[in-house]
N, C-alpha and C. Protein backbone atom coordinates (compact mmCIF):
# COMPACT_ATOMS: atom_id res chain seq x y z
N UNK A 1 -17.41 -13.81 -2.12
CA UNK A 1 -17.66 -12.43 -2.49
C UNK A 1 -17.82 -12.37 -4.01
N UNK A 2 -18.54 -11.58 -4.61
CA UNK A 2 -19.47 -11.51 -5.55
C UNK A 2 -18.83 -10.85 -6.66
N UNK A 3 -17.83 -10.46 -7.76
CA UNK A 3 -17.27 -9.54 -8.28
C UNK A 3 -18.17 -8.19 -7.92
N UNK A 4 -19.53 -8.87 -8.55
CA UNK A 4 -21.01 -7.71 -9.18
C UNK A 4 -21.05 -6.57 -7.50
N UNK A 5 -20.99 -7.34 -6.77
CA UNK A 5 -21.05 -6.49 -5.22
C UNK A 5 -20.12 -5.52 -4.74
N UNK A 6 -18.69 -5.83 -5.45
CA UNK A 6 -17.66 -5.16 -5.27
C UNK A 6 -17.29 -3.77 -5.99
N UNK A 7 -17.01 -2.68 -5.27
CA UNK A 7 -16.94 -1.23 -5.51
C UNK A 7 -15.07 -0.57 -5.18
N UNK A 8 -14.86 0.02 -5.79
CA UNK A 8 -13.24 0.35 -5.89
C UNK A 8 -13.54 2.31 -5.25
N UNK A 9 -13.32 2.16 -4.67
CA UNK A 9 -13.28 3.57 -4.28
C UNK A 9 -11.69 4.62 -3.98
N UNK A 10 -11.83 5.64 -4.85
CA UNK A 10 -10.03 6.02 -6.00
C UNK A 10 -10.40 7.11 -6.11
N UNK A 11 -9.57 7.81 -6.56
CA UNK A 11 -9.68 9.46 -6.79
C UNK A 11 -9.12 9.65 -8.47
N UNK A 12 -9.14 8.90 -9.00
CA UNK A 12 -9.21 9.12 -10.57
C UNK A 12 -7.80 9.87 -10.86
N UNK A 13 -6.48 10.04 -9.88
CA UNK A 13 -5.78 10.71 -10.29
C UNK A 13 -4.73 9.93 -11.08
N UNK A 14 -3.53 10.29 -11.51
CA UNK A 14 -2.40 9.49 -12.34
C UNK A 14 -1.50 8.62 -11.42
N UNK A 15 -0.99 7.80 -11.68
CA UNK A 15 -0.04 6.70 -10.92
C UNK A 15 -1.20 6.05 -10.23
N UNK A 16 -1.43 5.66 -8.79
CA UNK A 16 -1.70 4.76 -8.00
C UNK A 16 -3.52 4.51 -8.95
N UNK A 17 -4.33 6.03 -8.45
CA UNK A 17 -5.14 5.15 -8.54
C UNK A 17 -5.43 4.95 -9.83
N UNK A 18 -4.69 5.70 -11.28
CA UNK A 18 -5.72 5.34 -12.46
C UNK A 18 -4.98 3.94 -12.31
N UNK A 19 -4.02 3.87 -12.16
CA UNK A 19 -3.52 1.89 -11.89
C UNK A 19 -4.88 1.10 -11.47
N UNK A 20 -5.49 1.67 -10.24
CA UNK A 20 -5.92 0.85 -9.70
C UNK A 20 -7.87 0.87 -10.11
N UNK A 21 -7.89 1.92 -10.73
CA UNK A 21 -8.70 1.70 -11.73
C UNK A 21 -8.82 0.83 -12.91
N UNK A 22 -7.64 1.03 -13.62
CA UNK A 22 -7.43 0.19 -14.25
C UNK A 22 -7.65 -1.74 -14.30
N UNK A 23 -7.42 -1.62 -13.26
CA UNK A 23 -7.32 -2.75 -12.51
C UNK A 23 -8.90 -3.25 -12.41
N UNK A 24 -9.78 -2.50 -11.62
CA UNK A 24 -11.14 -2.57 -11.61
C UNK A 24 -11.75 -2.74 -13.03
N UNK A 25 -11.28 -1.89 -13.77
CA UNK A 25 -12.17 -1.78 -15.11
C UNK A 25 -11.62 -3.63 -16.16
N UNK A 26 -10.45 -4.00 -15.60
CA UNK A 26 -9.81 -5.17 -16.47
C UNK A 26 -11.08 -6.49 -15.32
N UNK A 27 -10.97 -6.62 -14.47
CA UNK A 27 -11.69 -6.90 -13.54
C UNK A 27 -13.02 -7.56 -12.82
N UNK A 28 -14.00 -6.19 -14.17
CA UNK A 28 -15.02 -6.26 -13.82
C UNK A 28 -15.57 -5.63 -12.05
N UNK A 29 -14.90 -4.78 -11.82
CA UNK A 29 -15.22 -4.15 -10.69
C UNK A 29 -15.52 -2.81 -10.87
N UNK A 30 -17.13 -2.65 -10.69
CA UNK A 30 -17.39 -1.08 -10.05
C UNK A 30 -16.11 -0.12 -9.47
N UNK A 31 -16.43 0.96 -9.71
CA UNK A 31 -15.51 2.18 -9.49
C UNK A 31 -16.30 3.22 -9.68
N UNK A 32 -15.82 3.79 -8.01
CA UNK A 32 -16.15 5.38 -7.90
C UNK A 32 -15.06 6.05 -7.79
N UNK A 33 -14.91 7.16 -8.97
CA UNK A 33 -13.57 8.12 -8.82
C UNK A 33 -14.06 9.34 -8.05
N UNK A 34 -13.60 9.38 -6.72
CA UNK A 34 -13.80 10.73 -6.27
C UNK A 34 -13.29 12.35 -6.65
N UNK A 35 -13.54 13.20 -7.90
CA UNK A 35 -13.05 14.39 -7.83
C UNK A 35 -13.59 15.72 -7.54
N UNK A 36 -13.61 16.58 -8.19
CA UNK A 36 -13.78 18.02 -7.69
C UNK A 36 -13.43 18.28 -9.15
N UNK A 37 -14.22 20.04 -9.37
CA UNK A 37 -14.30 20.82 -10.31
C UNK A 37 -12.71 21.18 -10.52
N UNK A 38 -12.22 21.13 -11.78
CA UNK A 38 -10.89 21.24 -11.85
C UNK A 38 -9.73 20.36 -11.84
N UNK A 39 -9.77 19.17 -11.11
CA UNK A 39 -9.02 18.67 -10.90
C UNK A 39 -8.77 17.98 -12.49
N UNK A 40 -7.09 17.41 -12.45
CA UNK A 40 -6.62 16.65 -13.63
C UNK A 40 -6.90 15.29 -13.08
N UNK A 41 -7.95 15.02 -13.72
CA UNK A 41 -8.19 13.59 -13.67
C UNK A 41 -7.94 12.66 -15.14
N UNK A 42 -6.93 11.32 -14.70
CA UNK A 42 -6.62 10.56 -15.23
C UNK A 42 -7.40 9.24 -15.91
N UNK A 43 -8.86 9.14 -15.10
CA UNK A 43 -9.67 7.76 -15.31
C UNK A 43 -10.65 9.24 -15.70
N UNK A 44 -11.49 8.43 -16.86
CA UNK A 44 -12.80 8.92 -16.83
C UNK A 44 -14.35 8.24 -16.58
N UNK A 45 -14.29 6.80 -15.69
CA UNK A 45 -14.41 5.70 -15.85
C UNK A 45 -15.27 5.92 -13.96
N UNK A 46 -16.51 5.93 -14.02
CA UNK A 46 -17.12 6.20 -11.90
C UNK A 46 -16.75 7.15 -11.87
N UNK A 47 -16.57 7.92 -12.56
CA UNK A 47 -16.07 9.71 -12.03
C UNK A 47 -17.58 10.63 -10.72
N UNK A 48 -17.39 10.74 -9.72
CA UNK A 48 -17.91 11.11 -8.82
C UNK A 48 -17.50 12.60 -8.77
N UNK A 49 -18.18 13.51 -9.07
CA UNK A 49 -17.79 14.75 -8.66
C UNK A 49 -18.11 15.41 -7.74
N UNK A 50 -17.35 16.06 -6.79
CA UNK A 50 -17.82 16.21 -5.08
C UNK A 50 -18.29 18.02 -5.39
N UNK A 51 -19.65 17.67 -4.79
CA UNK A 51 -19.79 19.36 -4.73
C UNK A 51 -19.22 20.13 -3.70
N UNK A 52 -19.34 21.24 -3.41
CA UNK A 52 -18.73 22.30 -2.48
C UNK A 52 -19.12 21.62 -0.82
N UNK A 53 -20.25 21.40 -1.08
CA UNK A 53 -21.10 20.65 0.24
C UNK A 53 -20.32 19.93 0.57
N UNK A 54 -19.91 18.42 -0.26
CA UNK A 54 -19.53 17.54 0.21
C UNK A 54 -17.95 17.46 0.37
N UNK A 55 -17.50 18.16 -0.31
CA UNK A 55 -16.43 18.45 -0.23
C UNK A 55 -16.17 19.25 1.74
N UNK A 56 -16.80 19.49 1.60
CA UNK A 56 -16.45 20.34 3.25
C UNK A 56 -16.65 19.45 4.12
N UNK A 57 -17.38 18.35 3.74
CA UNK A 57 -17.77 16.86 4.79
C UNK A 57 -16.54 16.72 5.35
N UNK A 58 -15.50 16.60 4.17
CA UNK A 58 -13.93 16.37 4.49
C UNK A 58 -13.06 17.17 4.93
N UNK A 59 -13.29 18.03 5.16
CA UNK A 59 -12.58 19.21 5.32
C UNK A 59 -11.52 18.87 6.95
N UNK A 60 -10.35 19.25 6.85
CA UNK A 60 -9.66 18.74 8.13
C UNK A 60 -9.04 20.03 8.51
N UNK A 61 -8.37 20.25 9.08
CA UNK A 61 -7.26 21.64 9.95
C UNK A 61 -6.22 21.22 9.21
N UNK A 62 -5.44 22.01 8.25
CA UNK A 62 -4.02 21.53 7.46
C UNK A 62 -3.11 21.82 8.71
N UNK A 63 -3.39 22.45 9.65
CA UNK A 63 -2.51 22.81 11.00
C UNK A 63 -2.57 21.18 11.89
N UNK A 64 -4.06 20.49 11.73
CA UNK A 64 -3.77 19.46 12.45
C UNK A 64 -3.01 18.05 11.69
N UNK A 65 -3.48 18.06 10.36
CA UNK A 65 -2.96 17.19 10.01
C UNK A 65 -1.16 17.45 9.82
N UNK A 66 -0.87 18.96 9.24
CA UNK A 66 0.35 18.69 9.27
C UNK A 66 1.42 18.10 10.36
N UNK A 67 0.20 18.08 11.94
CA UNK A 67 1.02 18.21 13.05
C UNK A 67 1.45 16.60 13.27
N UNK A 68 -0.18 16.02 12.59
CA UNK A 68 -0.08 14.53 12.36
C UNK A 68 0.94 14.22 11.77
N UNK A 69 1.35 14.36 10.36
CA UNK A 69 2.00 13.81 9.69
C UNK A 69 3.08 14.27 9.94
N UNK A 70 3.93 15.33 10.51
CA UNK A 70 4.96 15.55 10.77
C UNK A 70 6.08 16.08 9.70
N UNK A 71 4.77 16.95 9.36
CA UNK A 71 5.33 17.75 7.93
C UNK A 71 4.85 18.89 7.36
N UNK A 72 4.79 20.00 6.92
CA UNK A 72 4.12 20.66 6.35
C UNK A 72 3.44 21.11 4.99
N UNK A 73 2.34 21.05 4.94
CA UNK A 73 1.96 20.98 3.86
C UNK A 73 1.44 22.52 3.17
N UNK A 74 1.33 22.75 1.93
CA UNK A 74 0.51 23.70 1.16
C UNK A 74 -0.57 24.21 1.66
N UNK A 75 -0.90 25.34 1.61
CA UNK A 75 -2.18 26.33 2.50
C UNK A 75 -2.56 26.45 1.21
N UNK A 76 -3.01 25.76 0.36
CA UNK A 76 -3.58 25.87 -0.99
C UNK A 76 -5.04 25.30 -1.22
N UNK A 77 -6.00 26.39 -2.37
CA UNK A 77 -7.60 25.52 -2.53
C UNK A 77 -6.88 24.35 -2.89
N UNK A 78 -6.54 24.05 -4.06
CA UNK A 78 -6.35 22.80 -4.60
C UNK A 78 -5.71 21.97 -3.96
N UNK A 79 -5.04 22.40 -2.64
CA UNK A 79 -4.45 20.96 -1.50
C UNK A 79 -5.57 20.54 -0.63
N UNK A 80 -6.21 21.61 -0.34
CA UNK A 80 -7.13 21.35 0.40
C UNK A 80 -8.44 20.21 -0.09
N UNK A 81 -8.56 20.56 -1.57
CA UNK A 81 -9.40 19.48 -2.44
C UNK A 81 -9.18 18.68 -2.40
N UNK A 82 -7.80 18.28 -2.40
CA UNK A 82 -7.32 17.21 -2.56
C UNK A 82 -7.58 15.68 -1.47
N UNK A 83 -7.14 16.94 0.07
CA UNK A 83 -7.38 16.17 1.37
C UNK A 83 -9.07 15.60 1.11
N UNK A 84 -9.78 16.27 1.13
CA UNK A 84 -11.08 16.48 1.28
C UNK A 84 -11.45 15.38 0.50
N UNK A 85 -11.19 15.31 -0.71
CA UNK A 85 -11.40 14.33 -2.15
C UNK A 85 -10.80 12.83 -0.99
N UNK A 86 -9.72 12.81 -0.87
CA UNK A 86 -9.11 11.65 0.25
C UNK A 86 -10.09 11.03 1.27
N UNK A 87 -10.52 12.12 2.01
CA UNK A 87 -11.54 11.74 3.31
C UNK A 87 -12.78 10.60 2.65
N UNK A 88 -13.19 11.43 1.59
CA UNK A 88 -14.25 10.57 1.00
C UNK A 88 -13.72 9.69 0.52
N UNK A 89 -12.70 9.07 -0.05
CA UNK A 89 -12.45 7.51 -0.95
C UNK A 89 -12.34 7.19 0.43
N UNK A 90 -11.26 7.14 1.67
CA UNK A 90 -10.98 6.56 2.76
C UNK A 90 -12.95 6.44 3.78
N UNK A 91 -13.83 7.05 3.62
CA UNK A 91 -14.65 6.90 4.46
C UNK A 91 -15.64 6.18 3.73
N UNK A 92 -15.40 5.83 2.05
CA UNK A 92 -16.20 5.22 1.91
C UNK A 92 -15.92 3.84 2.02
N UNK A 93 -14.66 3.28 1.64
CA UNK A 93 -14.20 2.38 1.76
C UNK A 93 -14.24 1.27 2.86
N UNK A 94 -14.13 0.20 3.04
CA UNK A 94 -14.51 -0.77 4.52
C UNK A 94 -12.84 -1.14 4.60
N UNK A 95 -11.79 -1.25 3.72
CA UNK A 95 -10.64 -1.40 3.88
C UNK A 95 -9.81 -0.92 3.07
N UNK A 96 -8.64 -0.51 3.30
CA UNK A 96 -8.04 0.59 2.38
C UNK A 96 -6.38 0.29 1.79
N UNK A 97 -6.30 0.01 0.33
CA UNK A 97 -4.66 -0.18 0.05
C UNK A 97 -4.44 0.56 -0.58
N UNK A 98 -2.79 0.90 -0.11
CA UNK A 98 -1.64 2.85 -0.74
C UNK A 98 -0.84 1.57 -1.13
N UNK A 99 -0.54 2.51 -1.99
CA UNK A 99 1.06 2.00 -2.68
C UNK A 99 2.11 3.61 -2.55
N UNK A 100 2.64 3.42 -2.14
CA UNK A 100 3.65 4.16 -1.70
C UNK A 100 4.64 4.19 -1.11
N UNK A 101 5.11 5.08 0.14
CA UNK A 101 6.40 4.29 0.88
C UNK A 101 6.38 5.10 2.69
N UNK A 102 6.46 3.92 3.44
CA UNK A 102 6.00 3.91 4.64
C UNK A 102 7.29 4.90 4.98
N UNK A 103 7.01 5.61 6.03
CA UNK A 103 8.62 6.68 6.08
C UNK A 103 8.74 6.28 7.23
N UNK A 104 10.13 6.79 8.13
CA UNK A 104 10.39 6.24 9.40
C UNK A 104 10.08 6.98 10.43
N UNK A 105 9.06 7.29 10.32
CA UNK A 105 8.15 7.70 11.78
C UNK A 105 6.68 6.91 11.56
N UNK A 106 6.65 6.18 10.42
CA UNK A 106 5.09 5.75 10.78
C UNK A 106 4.42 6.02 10.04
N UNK A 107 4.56 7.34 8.98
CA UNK A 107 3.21 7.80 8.31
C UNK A 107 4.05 7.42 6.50
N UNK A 108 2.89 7.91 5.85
CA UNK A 108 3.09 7.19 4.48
C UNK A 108 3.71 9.05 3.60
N UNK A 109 4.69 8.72 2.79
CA UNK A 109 4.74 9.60 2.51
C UNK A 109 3.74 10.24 1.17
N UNK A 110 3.72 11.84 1.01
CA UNK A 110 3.11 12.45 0.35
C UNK A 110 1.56 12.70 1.00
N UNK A 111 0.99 13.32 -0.01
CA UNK A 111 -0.55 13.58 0.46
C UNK A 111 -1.10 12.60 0.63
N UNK A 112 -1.03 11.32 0.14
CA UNK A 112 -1.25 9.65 -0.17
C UNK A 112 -1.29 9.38 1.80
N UNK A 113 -0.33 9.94 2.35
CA UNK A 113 0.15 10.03 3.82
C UNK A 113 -1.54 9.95 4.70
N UNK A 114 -2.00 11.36 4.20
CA UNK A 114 -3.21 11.71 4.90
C UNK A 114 -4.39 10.55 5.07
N UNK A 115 -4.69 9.91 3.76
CA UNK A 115 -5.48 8.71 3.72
C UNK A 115 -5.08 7.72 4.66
N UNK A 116 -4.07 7.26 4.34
CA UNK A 116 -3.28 5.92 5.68
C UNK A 116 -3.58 6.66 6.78
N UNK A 117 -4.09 7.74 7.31
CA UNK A 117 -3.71 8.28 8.70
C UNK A 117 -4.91 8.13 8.76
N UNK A 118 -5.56 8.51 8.36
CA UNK A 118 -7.51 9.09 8.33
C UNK A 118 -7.93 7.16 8.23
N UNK A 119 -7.23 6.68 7.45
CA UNK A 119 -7.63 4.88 7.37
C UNK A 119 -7.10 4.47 8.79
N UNK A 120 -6.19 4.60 9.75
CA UNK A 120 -5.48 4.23 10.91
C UNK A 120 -6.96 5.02 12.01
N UNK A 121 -7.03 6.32 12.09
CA UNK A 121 -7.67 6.95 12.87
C UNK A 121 -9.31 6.40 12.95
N UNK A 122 -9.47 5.86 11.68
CA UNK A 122 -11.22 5.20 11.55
C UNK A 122 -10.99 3.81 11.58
N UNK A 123 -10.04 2.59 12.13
CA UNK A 123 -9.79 1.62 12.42
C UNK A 123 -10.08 0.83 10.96
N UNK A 124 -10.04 1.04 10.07
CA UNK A 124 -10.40 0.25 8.97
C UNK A 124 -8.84 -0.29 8.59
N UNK A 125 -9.10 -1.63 8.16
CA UNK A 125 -7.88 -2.50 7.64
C UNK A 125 -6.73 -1.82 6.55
N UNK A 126 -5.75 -1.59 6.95
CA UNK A 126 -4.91 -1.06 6.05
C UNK A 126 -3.97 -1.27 5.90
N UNK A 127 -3.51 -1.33 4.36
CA UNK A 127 -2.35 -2.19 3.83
C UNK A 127 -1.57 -1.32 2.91
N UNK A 128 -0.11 -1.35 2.88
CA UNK A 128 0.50 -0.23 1.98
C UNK A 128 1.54 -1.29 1.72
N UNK A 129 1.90 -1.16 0.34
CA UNK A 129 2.61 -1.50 -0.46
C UNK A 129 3.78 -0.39 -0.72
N UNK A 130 5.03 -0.84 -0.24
CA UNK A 130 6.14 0.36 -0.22
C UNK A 130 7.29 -0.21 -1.50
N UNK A 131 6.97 0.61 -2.29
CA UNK A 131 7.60 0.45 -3.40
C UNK A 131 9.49 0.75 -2.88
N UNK A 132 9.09 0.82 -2.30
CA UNK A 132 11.01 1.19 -2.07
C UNK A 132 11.51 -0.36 -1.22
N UNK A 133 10.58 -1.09 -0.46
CA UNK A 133 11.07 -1.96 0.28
C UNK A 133 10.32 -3.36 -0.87
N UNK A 134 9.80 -3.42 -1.62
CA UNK A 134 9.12 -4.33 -2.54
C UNK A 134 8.41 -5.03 -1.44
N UNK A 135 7.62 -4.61 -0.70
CA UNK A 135 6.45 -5.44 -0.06
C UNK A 135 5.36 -4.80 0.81
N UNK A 136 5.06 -5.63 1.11
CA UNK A 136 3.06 -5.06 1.75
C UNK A 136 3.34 -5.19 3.33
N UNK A 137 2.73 -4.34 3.95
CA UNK A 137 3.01 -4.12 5.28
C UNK A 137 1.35 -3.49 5.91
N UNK A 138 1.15 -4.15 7.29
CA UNK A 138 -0.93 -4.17 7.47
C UNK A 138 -0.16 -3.27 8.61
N UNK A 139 -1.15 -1.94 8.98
CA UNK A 139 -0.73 -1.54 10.11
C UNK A 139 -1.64 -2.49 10.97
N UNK A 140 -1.52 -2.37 12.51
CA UNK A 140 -1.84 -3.16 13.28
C UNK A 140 -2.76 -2.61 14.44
N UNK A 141 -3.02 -1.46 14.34
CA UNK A 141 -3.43 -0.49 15.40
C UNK A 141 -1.92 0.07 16.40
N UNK A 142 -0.93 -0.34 16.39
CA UNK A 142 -0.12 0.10 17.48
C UNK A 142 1.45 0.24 16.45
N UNK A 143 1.61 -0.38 14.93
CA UNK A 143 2.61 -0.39 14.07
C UNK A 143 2.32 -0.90 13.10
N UNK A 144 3.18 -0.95 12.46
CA UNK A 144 3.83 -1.49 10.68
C UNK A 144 4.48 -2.84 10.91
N UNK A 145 3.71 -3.66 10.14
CA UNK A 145 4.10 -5.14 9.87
C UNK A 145 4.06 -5.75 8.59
N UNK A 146 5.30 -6.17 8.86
CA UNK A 146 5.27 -6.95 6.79
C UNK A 146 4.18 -8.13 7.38
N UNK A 147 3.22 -7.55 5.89
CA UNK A 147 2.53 -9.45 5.96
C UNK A 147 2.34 -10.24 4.67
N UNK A 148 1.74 -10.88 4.40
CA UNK A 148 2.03 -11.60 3.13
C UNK A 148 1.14 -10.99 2.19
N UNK A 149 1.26 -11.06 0.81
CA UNK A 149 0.21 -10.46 -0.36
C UNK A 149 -1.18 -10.15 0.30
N UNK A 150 -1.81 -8.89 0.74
CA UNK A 150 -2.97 -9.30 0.91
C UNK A 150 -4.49 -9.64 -0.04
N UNK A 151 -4.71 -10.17 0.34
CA UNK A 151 -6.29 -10.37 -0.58
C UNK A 151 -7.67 -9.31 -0.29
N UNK A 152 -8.35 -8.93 -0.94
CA UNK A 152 -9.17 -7.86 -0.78
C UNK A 152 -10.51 -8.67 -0.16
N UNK A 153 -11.14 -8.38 0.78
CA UNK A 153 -11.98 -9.09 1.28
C UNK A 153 -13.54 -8.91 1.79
N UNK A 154 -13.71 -7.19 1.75
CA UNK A 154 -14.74 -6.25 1.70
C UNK A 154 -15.04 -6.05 0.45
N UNK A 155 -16.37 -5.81 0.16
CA UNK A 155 -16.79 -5.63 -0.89
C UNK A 155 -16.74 -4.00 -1.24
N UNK A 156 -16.17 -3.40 -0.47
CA UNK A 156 -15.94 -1.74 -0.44
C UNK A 156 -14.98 -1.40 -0.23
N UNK A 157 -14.13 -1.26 -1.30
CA UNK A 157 -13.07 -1.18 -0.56
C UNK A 157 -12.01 0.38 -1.27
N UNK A 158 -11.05 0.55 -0.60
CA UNK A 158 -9.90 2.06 -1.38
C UNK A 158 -8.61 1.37 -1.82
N UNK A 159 -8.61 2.16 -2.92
CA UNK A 159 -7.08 1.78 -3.48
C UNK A 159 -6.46 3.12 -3.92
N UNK A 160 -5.65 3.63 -3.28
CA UNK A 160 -4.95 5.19 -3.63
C UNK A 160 -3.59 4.85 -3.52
N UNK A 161 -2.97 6.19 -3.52
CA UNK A 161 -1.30 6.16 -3.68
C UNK A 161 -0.73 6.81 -4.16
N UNK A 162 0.70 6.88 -4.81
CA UNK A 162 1.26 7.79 -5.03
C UNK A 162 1.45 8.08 -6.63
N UNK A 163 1.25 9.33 -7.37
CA UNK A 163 1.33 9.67 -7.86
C UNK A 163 2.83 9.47 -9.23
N UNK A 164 3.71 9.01 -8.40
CA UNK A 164 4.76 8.47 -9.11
C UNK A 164 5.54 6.86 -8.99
N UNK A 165 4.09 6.26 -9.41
CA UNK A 165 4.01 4.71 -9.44
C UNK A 165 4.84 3.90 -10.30
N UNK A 166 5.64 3.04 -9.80
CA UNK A 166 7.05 1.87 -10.15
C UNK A 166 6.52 1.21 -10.73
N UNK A 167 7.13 0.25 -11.11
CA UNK A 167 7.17 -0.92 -11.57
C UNK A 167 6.54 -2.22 -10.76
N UNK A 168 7.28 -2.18 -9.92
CA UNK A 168 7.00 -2.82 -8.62
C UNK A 168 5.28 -2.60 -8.13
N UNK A 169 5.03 -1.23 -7.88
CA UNK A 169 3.85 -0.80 -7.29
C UNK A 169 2.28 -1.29 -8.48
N UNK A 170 2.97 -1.40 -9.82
CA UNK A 170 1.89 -1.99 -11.13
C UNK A 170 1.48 -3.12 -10.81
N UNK A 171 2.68 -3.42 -10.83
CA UNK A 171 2.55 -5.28 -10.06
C UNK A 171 2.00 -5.82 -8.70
N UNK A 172 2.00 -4.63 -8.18
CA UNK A 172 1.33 -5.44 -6.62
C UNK A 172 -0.16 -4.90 -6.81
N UNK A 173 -0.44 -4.09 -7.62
CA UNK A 173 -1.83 -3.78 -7.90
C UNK A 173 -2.61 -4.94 -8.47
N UNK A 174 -1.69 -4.90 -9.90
CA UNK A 174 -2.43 -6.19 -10.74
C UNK A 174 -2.21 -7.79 -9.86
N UNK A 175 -1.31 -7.93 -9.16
CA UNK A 175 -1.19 -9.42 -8.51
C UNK A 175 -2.58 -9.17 -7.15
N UNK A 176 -2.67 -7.89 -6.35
CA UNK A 176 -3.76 -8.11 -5.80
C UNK A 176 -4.98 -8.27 -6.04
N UNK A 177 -5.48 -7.66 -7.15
CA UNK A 177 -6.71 -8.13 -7.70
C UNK A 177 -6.74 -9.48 -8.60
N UNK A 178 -5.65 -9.97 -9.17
CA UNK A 178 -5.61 -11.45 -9.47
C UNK A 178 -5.75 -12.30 -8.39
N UNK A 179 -5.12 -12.17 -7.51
CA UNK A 179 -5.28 -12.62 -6.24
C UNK A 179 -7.21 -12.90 -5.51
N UNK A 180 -7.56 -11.37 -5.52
CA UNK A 180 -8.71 -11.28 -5.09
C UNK A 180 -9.99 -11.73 -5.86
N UNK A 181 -9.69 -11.73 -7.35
CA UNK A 181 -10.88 -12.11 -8.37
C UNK A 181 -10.74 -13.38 -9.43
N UNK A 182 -9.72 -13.50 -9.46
CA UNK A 182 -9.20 -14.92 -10.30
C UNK A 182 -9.71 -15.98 -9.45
């Protein structure tokens, strides 16, 4: 796989993905930041701005997903952008890594949650890095399994997450793309 072929698909926000921007831009990897009018964006670096149109591509039921995730979320424009902004990094992507923290029913916590679900529901490869347990875990189609460092292997791929990124979570960013491009 080609660096030049490879595309980072992120939402330009603070913690996970300007990390994982970051990461791209040290790299030599393309990056598309998915945002919207307004939003605080952290990378200014592939900034993609979603119009009203495309933004509705994504558009989900906050009634269904909350029912998904098993939580309730904000009846807010700007949550709703947010999901929407999500749909697109997760649908453009061919495989998808969160850094965040797997909770004990299954889903990932925070809005970061919605992507892993929407990545589970469109069968694409997905890997979350749970900063609370220091390791990487692939869902499987049926659960959560620790597996070893993964390597990035699509040339399209998502890197999102949570907003209040560790120490730990820097490091599994930068060791996966050393991993994948070194």
């Amino acid at each position: 796989m080609e660096r030049a072929e490879c595309i980072l698909f992120s939402g330009a926000a603070s913690g996970a993905e300007a990390e994982f921007g970051g990461a791209a831009e040290r790299y030599r990897i393309e990056e598309v930041n998915f945002t919207f009018e307004g939003h605080n964006d952290a990378r200014s670096r592939g900034i993609r701005v979603l119009t009203h149109q495309e933004l509705e591509k994504g558009d989900v039921s906050l009634t269904y997903v909350s029912r998904l995730m098993h939580r309730k979320y904000p009846d807010t424009p700007l949550f709703k952008k947010v999901l929407q902004s999500i749909w697109h990094q997760v649908n453009s992507g061919q495989e998808v890594y969160v850094i965040g923290r797997i909770l004990d029913d299954g889903t990932v916590k925070g809005g970061t949650g919605w992507g892993a679900e929407f990545a589970k529901l469109c069968n694409k490869p997905l890997f979350v890095f749970d900063q609370d347990q220091g390791s990487w875990s692939r869902w499987s189609g049926e659960g959560w399994g620790t597996c070893p460092p993964p390597t990035i292997s699509h040339t399209q791929f998502t890197g999102t997450g949570t907003r209040f990124l560790a120490d730990a979570g820097k490091a599994a960013i930068e060791d996966l793309f050393k991993r994948s491009f070194d």
